[in-house]
C-alpha atoms as a PDB file:
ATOM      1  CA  UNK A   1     -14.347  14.339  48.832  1.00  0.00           C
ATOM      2  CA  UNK A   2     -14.487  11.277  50.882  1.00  0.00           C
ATOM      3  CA  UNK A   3     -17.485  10.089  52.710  1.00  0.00           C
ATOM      4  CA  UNK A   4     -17.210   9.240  56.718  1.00  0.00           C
ATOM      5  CA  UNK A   5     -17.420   5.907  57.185  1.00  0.00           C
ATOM      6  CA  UNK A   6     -21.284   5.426  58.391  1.00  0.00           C
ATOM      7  CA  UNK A   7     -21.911   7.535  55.595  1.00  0.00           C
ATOM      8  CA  UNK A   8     -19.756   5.173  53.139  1.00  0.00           C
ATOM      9  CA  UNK A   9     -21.619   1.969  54.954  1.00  0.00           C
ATOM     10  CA  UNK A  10     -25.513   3.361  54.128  1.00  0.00           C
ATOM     11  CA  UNK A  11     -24.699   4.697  50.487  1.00  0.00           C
ATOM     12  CA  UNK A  12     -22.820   1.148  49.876  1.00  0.00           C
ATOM     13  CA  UNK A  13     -26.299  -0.524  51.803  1.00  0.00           C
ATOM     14  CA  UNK A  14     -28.548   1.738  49.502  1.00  0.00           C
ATOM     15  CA  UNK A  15     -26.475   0.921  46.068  1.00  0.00           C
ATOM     16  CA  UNK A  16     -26.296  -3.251  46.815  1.00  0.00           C
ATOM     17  CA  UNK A  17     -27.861  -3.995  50.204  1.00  0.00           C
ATOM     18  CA  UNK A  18     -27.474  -7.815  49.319  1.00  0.00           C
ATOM     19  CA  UNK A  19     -23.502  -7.156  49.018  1.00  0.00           C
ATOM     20  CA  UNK A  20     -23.395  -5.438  52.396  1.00  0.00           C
ATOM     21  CA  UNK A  21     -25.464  -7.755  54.173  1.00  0.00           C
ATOM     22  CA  UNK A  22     -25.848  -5.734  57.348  1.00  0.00           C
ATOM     23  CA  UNK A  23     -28.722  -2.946  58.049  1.00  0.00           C
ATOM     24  CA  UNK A  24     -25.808  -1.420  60.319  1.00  0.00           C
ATOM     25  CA  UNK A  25     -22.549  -1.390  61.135  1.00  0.00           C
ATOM     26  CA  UNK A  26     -21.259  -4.526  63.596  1.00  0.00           C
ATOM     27  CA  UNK A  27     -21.242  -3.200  67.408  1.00  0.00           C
ATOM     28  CA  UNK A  28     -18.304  -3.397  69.314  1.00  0.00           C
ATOM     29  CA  UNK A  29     -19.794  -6.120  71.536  1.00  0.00           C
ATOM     30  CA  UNK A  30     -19.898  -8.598  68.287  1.00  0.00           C
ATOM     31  CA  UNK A  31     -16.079  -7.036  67.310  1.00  0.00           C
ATOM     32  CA  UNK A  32     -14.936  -7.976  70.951  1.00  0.00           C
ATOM     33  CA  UNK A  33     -16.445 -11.581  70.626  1.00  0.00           C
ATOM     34  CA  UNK A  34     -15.067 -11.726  66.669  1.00  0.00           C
ATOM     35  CA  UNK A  35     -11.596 -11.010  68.054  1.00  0.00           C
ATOM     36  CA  UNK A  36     -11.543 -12.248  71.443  1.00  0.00           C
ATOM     37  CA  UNK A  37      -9.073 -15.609  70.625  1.00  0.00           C
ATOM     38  CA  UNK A  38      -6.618 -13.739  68.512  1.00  0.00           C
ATOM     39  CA  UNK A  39      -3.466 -12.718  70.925  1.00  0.00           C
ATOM     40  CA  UNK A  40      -1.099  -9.548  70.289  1.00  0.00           C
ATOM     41  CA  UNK A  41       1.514 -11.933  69.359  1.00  0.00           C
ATOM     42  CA  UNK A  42      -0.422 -14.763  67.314  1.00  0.00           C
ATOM     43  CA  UNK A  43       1.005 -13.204  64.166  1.00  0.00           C
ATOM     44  CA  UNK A  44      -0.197 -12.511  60.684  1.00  0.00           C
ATOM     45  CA  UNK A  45      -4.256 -11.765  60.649  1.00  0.00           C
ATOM     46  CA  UNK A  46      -6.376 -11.107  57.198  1.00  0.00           C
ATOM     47  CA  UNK A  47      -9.498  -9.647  57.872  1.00  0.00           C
ATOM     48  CA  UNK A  48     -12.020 -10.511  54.619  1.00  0.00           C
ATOM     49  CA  UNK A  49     -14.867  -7.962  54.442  1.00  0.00           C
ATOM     50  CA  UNK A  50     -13.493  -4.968  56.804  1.00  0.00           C
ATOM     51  CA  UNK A  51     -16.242  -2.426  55.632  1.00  0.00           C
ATOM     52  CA  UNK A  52     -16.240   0.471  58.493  1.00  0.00           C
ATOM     53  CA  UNK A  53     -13.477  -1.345  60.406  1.00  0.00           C
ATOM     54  CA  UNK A  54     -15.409  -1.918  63.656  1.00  0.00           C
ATOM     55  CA  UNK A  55     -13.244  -5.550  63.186  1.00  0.00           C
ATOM     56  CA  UNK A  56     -10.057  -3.864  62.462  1.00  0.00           C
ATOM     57  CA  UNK A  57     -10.291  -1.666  65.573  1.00  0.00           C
ATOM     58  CA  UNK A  58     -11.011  -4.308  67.769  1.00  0.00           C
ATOM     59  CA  UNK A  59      -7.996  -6.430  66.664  1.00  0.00           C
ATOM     60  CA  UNK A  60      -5.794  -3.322  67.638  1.00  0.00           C
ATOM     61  CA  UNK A  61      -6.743  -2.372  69.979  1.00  0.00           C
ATOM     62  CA  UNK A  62      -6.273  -5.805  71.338  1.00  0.00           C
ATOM     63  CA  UNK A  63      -2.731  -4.967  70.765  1.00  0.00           C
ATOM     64  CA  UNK A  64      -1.830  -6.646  67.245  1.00  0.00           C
ATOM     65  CA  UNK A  65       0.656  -5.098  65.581  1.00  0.00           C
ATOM     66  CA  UNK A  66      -0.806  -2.837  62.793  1.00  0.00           C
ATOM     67  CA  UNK A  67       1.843  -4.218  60.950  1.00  0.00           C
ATOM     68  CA  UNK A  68       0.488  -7.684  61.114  1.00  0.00           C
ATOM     69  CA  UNK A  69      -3.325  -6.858  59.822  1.00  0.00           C
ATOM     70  CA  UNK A  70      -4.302  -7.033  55.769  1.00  0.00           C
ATOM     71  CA  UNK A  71      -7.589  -5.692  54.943  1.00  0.00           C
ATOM     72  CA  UNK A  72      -9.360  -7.201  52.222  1.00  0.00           C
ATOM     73  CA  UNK A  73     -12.277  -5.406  51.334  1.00  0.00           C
ATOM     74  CA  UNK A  74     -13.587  -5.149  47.374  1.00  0.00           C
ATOM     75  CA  UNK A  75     -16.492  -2.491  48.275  1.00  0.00           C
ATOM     76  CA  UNK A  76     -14.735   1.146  46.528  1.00  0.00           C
ATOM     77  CA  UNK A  77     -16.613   2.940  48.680  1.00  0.00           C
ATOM     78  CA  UNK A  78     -14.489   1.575  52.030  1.00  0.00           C
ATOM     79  CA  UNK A  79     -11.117   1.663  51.032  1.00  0.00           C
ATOM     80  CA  UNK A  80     -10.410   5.899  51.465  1.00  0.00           C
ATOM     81  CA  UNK A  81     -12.014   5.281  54.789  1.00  0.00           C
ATOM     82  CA  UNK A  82      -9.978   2.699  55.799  1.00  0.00           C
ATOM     83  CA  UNK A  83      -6.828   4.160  54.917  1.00  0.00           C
ATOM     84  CA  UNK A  84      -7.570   6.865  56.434  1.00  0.00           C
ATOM     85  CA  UNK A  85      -8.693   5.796  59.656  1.00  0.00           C
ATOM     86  CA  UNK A  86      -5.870   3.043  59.643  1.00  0.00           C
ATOM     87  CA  UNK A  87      -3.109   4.783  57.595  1.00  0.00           C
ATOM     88  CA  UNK A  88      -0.602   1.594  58.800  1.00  0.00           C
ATOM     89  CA  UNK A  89      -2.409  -1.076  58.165  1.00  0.00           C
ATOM     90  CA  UNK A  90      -2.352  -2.650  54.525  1.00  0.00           C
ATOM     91  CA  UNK A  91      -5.751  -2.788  52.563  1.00  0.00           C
ATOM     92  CA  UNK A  92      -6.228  -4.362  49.394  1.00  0.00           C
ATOM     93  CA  UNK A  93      -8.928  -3.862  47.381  1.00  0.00           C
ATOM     94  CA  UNK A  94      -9.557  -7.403  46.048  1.00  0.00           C
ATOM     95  CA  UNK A  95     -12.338 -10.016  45.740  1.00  0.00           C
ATOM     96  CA  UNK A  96     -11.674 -12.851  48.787  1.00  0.00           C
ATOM     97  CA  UNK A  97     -13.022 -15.344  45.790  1.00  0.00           C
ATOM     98  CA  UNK A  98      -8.850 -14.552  44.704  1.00  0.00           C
ATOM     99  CA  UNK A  99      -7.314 -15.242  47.976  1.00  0.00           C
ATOM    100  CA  UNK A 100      -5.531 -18.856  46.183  1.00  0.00           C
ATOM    101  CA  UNK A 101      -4.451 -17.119  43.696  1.00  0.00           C
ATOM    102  CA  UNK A 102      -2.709 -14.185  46.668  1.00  0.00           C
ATOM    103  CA  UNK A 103      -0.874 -16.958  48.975  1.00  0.00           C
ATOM    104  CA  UNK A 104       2.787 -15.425  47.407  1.00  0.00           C
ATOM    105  CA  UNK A 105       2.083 -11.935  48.332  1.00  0.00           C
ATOM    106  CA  UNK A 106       0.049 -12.516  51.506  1.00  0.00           C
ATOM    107  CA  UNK A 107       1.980 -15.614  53.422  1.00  0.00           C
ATOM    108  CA  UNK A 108       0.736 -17.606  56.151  1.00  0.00           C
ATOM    109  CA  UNK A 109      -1.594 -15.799  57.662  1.00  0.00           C
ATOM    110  CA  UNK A 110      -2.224 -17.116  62.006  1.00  0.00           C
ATOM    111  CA  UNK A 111      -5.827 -16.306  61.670  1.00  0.00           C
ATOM    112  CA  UNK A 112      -8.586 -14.753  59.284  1.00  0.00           C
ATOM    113  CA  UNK A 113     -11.665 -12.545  60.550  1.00  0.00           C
ATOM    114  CA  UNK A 114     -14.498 -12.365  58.150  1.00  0.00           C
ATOM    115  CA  UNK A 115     -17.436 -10.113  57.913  1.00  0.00           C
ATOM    116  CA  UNK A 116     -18.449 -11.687  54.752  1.00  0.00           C
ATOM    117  CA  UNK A 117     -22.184 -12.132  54.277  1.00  0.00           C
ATOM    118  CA  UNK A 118     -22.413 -16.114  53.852  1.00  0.00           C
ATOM    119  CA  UNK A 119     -26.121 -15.747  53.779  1.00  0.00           C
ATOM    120  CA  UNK A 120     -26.449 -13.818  50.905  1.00  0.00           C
ATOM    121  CA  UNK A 121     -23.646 -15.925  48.930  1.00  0.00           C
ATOM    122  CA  UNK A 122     -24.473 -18.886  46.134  1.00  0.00           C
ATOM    123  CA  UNK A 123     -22.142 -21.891  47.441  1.00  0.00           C
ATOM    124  CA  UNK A 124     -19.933 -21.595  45.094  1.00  0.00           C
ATOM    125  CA  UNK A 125     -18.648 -18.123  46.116  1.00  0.00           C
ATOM    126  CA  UNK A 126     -18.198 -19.396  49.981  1.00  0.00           C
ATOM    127  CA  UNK A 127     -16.894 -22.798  48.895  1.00  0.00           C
ATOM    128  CA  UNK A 128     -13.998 -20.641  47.167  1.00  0.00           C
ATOM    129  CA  UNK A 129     -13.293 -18.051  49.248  1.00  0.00           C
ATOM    130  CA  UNK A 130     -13.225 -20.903  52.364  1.00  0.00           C
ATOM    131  CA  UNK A 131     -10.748 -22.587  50.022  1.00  0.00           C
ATOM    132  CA  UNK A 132      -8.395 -20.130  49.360  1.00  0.00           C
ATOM    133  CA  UNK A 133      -8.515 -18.809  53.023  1.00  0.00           C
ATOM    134  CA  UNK A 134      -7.565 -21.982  54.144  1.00  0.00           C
ATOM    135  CA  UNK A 135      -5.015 -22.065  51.895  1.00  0.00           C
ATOM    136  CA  UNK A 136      -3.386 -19.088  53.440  1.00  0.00           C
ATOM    137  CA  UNK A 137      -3.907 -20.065  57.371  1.00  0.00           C
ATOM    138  CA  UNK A 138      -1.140 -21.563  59.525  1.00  0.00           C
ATOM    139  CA  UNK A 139      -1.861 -25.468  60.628  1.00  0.00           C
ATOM    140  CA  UNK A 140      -3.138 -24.260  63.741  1.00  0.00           C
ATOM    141  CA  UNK A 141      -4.562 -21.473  62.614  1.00  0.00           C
ATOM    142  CA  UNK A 142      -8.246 -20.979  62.461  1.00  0.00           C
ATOM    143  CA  UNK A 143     -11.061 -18.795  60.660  1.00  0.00           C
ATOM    144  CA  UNK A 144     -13.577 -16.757  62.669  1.00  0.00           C
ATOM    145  CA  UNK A 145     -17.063 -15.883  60.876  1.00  0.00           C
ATOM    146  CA  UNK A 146     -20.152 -14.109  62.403  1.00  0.00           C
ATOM    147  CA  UNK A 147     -23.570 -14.781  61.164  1.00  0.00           C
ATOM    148  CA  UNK A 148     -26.815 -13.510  62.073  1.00  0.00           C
ATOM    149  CA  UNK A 149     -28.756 -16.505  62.091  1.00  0.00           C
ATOM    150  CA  UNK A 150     -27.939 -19.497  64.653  1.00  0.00           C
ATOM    151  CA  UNK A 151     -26.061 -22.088  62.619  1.00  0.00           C
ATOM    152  CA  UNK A 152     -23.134 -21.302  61.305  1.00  0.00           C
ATOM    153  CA  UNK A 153     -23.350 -19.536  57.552  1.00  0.00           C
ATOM    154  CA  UNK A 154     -20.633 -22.033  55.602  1.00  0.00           C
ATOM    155  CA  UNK A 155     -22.679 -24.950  54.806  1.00  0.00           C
ATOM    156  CA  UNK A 156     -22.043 -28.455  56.333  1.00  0.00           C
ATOM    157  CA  UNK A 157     -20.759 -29.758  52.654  1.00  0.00           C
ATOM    158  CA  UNK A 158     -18.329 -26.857  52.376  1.00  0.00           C
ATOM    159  CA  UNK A 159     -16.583 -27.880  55.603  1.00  0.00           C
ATOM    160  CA  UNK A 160     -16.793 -31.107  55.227  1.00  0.00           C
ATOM    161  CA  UNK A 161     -15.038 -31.002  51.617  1.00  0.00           C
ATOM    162  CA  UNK A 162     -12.071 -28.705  53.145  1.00  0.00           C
ATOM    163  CA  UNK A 163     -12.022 -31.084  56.437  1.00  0.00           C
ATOM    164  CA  UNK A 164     -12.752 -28.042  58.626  1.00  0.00           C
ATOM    165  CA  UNK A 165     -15.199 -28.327  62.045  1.00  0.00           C
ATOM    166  CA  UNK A 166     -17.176 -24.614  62.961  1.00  0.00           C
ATOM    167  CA  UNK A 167     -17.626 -24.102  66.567  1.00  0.00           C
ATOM    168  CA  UNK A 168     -20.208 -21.531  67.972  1.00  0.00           C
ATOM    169  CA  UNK A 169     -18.029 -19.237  69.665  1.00  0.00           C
ATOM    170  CA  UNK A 170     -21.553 -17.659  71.562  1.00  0.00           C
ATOM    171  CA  UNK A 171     -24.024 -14.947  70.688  1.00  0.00           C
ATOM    172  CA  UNK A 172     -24.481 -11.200  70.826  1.00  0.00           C
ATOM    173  CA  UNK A 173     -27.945 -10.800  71.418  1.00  0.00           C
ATOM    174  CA  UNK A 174     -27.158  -6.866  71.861  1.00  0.00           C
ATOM    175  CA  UNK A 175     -26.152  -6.324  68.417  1.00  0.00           C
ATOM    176  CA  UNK A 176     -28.434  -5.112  65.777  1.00  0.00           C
ATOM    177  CA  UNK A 177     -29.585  -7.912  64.594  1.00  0.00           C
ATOM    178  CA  UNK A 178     -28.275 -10.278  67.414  1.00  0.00           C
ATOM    179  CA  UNK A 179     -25.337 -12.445  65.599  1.00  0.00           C
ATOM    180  CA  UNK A 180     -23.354 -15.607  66.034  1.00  0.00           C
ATOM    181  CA  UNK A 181     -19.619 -16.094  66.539  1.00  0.00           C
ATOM    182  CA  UNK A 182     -18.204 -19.346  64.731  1.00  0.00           C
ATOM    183  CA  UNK A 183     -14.250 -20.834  64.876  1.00  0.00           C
ATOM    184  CA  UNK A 184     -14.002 -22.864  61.987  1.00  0.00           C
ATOM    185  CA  UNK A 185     -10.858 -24.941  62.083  1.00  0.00           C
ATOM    186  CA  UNK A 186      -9.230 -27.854  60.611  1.00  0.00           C
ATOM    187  CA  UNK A 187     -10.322 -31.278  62.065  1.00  0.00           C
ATOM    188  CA  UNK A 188      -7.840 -33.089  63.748  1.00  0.00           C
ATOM    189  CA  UNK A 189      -8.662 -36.591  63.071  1.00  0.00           C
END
């Protein structure tokens, strides 16, 4: 039988709490900030990390296409959920650390959502799935990444290796814990 989602979210949390990286579920306040730039029409969107989908509800109901949205998430215990809940919208089960290796079956994607937990990464795991995501985004295209503390969670060498810039997007000091917003985007020098 397949668990609810909140109930898939606290026996993932109890199993690897480090892999999760949350103590809940995002609120919709953070998914509203998280999704606020991406328009109906901007095209193709990857969302890394969907867990319950608070992300992937935000984006549609924002209007994208259902279509348009990929759902990467490699947690088992999310993916019958997802379905489920979002029966036409395509979700991989994959590690983002592969997304270079994905670019022929996934295209250019116009923007990527993450709910990855930086924090509780080694450098090494960001650096590559940074890499590859970039590798996947449009020129223009840009890379939006929440974080619970107040500096954005991809390290300064990381985006200064890939020429990206991260810009605080604001805060959402009424989620549990309060969290960060970041655009990370190519530089344009």
């Amino acid at each position: 039988m397949q668990q609810p989602p909140l109930a898939a979210f606290f026996s993932a949390l109890l199993a690897e709490p480090r892999k999760i990286g949350a103590i809940v579920p995002s609120g919709g306040r953070l998914a509203r900030l998280m999704t606020s730039e991406i328009e109906p029409s901007a095209g193709r969107v990857l969302e890394l990390g969907p867990g319950t989908g608070v992300f992937t509800e935000a984006l549609l109901k924002r209007g994208l296409p259902a279509r348009d949205l990929t759902l990467v998430e490699l947690e088992t215990r999310f993916i019958a959920p997802l379905q489920q809940r979002f029966p036409e919208v395509t979700v991989l089960q994959r590690d983002a650390r592969e997304l270079a290796a994905c670019k022929a079956e996934l295209g250019l994607q116009a923007a990527i959502v993450s709910g990855l937990p930086f924090r509780n990464m080694p450098p090494e795991i960001i650096r590559a799935i940074v890499g590859g995501s970039f590798g996947l985004l449009d020129r223009g295209g840009a890379f939006y990444q929440f974080t619970y503390g107040r500096a954005c969670s991809v390290p300064a060498d990381v985006l200064d290796e890939f020429g990206l810039q991260a810009e605080r997007l604001g805060r959402v000091r009424l989620n549990i814990p309060p969290a960060s917003v970041f655009r990370i985007s190519r530089r344009l020098d």
